[in-house]
C-alpha atoms as a PDB file:
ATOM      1  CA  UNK A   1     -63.819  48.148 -52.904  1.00  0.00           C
ATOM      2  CA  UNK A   2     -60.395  49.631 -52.238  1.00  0.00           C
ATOM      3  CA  UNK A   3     -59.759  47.551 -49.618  1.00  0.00           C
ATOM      4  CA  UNK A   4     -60.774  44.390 -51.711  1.00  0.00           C
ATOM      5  CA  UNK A   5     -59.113  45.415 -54.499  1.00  0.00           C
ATOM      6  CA  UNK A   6     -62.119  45.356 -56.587  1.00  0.00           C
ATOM      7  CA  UNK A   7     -62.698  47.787 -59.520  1.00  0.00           C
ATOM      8  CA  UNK A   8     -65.726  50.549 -60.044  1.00  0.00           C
ATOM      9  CA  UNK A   9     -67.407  50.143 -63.386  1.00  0.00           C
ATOM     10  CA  UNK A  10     -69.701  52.794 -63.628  1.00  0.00           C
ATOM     11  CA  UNK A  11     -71.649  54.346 -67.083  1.00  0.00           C
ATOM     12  CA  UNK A  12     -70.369  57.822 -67.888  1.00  0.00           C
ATOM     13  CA  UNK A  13     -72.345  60.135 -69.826  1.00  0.00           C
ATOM     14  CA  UNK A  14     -75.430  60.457 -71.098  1.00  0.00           C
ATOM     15  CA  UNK A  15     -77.989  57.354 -71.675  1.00  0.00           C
ATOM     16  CA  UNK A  16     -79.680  57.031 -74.671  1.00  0.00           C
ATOM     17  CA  UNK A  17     -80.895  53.079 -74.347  1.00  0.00           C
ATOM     18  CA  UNK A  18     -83.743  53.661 -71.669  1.00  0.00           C
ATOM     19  CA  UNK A  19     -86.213  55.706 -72.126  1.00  0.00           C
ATOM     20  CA  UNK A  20     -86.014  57.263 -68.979  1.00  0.00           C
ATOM     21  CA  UNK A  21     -82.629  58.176 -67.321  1.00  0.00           C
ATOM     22  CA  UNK A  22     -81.184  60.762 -64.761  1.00  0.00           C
ATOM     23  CA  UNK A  23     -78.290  61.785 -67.216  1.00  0.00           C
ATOM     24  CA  UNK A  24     -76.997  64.077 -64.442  1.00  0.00           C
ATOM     25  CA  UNK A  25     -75.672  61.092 -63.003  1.00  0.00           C
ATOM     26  CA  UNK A  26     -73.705  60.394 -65.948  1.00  0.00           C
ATOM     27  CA  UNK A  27     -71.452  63.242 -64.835  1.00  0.00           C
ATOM     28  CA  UNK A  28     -67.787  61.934 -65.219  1.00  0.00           C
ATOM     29  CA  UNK A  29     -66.640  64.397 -62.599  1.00  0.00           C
ATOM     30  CA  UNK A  30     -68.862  62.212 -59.673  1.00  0.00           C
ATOM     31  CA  UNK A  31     -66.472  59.425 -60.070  1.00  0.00           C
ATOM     32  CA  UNK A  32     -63.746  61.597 -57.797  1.00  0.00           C
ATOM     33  CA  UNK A  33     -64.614  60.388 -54.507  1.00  0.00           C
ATOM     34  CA  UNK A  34     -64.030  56.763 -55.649  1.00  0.00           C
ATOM     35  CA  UNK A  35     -61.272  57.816 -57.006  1.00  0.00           C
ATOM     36  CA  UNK A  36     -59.738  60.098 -54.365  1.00  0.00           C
ATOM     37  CA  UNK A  37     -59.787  56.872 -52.097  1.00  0.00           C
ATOM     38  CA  UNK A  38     -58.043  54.873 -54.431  1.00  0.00           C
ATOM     39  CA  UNK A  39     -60.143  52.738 -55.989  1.00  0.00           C
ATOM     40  CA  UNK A  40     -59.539  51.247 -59.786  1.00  0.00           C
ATOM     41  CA  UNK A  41     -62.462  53.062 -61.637  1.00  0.00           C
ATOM     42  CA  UNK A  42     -63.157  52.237 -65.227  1.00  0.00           C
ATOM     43  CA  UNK A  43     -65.479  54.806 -66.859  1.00  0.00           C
ATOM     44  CA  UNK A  44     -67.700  52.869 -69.348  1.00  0.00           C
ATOM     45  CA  UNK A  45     -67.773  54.607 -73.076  1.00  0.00           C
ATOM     46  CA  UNK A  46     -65.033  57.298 -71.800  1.00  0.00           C
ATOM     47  CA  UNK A  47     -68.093  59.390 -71.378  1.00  0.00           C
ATOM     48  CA  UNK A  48     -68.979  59.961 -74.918  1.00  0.00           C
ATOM     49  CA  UNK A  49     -72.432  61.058 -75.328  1.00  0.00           C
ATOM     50  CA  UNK A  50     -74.414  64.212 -73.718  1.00  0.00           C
ATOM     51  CA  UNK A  51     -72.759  67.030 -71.560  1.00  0.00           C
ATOM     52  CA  UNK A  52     -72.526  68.854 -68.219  1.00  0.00           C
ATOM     53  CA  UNK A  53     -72.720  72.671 -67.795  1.00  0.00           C
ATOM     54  CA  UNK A  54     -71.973  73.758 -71.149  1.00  0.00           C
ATOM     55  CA  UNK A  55     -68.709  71.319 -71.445  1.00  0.00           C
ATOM     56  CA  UNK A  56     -69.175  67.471 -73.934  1.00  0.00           C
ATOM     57  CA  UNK A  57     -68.743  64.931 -71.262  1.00  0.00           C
ATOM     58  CA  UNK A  58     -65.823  63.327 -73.210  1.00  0.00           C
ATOM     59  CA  UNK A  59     -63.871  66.744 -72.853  1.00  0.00           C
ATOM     60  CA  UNK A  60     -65.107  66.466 -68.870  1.00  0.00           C
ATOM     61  CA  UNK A  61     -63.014  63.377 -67.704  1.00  0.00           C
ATOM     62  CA  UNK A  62     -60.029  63.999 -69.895  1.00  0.00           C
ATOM     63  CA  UNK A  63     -58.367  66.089 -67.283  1.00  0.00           C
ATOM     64  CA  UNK A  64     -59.565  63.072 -64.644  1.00  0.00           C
ATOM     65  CA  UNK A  65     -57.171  60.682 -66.566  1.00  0.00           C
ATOM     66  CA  UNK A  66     -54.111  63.161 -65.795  1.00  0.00           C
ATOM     67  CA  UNK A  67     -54.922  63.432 -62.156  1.00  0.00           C
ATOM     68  CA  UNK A  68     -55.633  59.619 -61.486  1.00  0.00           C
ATOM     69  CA  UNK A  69     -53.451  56.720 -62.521  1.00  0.00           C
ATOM     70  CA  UNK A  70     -56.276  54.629 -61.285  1.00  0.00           C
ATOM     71  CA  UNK A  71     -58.897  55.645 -63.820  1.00  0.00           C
ATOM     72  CA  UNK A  72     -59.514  52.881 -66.502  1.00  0.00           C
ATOM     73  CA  UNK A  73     -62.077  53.322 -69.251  1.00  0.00           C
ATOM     74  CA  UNK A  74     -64.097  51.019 -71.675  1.00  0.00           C
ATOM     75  CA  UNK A  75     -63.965  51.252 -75.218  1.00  0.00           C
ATOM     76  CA  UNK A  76     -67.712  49.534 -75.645  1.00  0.00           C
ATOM     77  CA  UNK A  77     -70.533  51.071 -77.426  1.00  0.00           C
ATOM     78  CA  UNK A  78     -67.523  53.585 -79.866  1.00  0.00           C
ATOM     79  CA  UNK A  79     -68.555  52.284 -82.831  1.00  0.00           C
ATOM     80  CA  UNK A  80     -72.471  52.694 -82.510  1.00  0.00           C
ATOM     81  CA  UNK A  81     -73.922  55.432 -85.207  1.00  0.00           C
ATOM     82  CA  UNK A  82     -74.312  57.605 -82.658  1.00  0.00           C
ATOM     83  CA  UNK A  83     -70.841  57.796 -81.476  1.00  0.00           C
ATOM     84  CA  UNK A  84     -69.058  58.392 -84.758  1.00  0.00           C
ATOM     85  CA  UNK A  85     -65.304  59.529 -84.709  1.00  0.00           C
ATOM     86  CA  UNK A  86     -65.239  59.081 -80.910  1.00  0.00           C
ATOM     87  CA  UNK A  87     -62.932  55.986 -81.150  1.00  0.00           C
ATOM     88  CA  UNK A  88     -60.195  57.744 -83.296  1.00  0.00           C
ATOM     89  CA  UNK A  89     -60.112  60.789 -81.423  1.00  0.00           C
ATOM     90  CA  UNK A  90     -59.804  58.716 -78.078  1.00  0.00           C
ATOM     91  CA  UNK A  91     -56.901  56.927 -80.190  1.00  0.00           C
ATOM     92  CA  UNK A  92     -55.486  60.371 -80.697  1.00  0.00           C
ATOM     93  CA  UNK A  93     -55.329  61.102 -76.654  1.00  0.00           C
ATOM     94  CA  UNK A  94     -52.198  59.563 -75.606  1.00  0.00           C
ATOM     95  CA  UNK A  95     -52.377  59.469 -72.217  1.00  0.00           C
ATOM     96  CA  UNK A  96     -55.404  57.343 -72.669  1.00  0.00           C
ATOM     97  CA  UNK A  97     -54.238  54.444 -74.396  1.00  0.00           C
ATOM     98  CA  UNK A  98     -52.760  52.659 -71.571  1.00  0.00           C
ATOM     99  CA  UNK A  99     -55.976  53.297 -69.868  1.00  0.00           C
ATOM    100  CA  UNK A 100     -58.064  51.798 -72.237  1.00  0.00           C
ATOM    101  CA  UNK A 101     -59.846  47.948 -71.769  1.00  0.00           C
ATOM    102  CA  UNK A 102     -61.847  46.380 -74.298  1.00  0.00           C
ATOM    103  CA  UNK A 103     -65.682  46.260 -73.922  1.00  0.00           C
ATOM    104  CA  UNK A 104     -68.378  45.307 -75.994  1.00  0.00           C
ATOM    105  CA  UNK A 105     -71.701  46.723 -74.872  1.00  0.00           C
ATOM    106  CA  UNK A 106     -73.183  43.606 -75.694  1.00  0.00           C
ATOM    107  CA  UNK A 107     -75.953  43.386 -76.996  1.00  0.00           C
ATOM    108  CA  UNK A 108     -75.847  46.926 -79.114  1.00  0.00           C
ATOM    109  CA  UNK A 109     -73.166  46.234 -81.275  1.00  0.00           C
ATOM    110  CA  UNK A 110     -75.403  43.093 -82.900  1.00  0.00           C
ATOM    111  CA  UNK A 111     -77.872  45.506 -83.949  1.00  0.00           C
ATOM    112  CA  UNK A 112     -77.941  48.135 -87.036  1.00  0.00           C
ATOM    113  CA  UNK A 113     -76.092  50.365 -84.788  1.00  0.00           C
ATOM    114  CA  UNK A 114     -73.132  49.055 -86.061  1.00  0.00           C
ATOM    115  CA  UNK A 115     -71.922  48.850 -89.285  1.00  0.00           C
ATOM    116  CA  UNK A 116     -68.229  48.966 -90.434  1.00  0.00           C
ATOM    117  CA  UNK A 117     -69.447  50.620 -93.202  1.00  0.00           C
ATOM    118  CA  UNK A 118     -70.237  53.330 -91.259  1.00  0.00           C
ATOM    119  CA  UNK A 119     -66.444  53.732 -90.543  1.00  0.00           C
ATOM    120  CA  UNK A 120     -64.929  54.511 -93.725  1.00  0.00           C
ATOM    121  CA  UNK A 121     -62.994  57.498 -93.249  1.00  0.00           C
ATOM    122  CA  UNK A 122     -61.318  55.589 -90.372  1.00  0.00           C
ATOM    123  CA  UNK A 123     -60.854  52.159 -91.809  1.00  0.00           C
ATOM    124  CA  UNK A 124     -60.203  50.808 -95.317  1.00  0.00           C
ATOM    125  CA  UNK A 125     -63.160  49.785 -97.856  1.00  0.00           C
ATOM    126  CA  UNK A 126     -62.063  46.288 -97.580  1.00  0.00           C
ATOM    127  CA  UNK A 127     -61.244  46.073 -94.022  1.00  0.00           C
ATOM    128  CA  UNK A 128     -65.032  47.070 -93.920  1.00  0.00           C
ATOM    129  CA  UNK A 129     -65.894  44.301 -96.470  1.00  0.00           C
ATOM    130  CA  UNK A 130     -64.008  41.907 -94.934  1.00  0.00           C
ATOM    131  CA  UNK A 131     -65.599  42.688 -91.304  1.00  0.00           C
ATOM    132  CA  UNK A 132     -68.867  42.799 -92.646  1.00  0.00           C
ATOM    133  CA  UNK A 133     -69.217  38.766 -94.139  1.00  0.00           C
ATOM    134  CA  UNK A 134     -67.582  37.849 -90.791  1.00  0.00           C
ATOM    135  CA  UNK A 135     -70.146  35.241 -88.937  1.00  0.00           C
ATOM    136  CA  UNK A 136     -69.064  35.683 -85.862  1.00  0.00           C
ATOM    137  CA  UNK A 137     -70.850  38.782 -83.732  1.00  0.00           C
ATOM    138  CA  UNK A 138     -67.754  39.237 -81.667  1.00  0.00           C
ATOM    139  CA  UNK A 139     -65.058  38.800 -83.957  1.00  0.00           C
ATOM    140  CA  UNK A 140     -66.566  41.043 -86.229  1.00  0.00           C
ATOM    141  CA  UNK A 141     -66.606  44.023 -82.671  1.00  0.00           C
ATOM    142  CA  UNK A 142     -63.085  42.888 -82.302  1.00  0.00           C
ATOM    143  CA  UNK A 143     -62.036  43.344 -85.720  1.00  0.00           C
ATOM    144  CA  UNK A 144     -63.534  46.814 -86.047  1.00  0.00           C
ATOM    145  CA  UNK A 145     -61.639  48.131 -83.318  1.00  0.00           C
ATOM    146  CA  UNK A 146     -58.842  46.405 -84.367  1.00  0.00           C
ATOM    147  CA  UNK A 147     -58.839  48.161 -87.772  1.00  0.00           C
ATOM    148  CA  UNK A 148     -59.195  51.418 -86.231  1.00  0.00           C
ATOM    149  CA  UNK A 149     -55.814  50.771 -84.469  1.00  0.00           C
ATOM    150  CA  UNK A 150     -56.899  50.086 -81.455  1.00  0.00           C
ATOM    151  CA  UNK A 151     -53.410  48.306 -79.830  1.00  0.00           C
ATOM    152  CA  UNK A 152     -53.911  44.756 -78.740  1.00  0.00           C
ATOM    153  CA  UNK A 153     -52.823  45.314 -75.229  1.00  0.00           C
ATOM    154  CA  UNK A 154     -56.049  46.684 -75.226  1.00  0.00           C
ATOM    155  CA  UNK A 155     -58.208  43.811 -75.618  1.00  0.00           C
ATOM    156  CA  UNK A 156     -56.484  42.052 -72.512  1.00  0.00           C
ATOM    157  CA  UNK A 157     -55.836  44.899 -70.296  1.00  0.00           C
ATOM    158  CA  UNK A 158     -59.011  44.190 -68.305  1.00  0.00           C
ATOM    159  CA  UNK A 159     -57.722  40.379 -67.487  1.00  0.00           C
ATOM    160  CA  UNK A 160     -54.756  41.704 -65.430  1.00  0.00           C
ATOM    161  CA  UNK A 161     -56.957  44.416 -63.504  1.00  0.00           C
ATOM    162  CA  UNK A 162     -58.985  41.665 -62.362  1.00  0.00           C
ATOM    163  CA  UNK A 163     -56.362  39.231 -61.490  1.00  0.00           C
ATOM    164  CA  UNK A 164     -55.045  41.052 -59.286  1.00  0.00           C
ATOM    165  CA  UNK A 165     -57.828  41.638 -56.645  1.00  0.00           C
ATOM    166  CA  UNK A 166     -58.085  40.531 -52.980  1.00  0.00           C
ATOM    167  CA  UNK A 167     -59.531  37.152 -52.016  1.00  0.00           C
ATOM    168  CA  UNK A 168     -62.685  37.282 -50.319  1.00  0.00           C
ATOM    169  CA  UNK A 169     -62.310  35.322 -46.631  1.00  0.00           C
ATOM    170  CA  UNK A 170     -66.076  32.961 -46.765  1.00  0.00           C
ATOM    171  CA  UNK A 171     -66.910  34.569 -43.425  1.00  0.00           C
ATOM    172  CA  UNK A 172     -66.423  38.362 -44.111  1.00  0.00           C
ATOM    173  CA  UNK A 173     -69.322  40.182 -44.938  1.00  0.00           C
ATOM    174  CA  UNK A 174     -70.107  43.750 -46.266  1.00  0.00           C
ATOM    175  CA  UNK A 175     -72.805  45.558 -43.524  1.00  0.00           C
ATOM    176  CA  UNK A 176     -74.119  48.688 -43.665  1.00  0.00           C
ATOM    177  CA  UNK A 177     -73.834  50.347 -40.129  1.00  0.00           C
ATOM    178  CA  UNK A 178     -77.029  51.486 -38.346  1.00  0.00           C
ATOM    179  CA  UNK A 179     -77.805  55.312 -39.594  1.00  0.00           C
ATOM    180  CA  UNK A 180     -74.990  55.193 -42.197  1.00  0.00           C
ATOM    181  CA  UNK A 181     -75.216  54.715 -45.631  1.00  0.00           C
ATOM    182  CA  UNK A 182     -71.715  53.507 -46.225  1.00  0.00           C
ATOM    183  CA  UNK A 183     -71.221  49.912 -46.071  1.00  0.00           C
ATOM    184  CA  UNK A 184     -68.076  48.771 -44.167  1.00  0.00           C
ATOM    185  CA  UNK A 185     -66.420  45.120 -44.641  1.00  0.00           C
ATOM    186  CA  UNK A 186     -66.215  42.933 -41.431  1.00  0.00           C
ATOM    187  CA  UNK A 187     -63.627  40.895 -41.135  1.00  0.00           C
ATOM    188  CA  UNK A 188     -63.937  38.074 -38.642  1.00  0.00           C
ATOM    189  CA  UNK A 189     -61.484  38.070 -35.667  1.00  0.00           C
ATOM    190  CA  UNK A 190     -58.889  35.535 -34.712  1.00  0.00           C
END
């Protein structure tokens, strides 16, 4: 992935959508390696829900975005009920803004999980009126963000981290080696 230039995204956290899940795998922290080699991780829902040894997950990868200026995270699934006040604190963290992308978690944020209404101490009465009669499903997760402040370099951040990746040669191919379990690319030789 490093080598190609293409980016991680991986769920951090717990999961609360299936009803079975290995949460330990949700650990923020197991993103290092990835990271240690230099490749362009973005954490999905900056690791908001559930927690590891006695620490919130969203405290856990905090000190990750200090230590790597390739770690990237998505701002999907921060306005669901069950993640109140986790957008405007993120908003708060100022070394995350510029790591921020926009992401929508689609389907979730269609369903009664989200309501701008549920955002009033965060956004105006009729910014949450106004939201609310909108028709269309995205506009109305756009504007909700939007109204919390979230900057609009935000919503095309992820554009320019995916621009910018390697092109693919038709005859390379990933292969994982005989008794490895890391997959190496082959390039063909000239």
């Amino acid at each position: 992935m490093k080598e190609l230039n293409i980016p991680l995204l991986s769920h951090a956290g717990d999961e609360a959508s299936f009803t079975t899940a290995d949460n330990s795998l949700g650990d923020p922290l197991l993103l290092e390696l990835p990271l240690r080699i230099g490749v362009t991780v973005i954490a999905a829902h900056i690791s908001t829900t559930g927690e590891q040894n006695g620490q919130e997950q969203f405290h856990r990868i905090m000190p990750l975005f200090e230590r790597y200026e390739n770690l990237y995270t998505d701002i999907s699934s921060l306005t669901q009920i069950n993640k109140l006040g986790y957008l405007a604190e993120a908003l708060q963290q100022s070394n995350l803004l510029s790591r921020m992308i926009y992401g929508s978690d689609y389907p979730l944020p269609f369903f009664p999980l989200v309501s701008p209404w549920y955002h009033l101490p965060h956004i105006s009465a009729a910014d949450a009126r106004y939201i609310h009669n909108m028709e269309n499903l995205f506009d109305k997760d756009v504007s909700l963000k939007m109204a919390f402040g979230v900057p609009n370099e935000v919503f095309s951040r992820s554009a320019a981290l995916l621009k910018n990746r390697a092109p693919m040669e038709k005859s390379a191919e990933l292969e994982l080696m005989p008794g490895s379990k890391q997959a190496t690319l082959r390039r063909p030789s000239n």
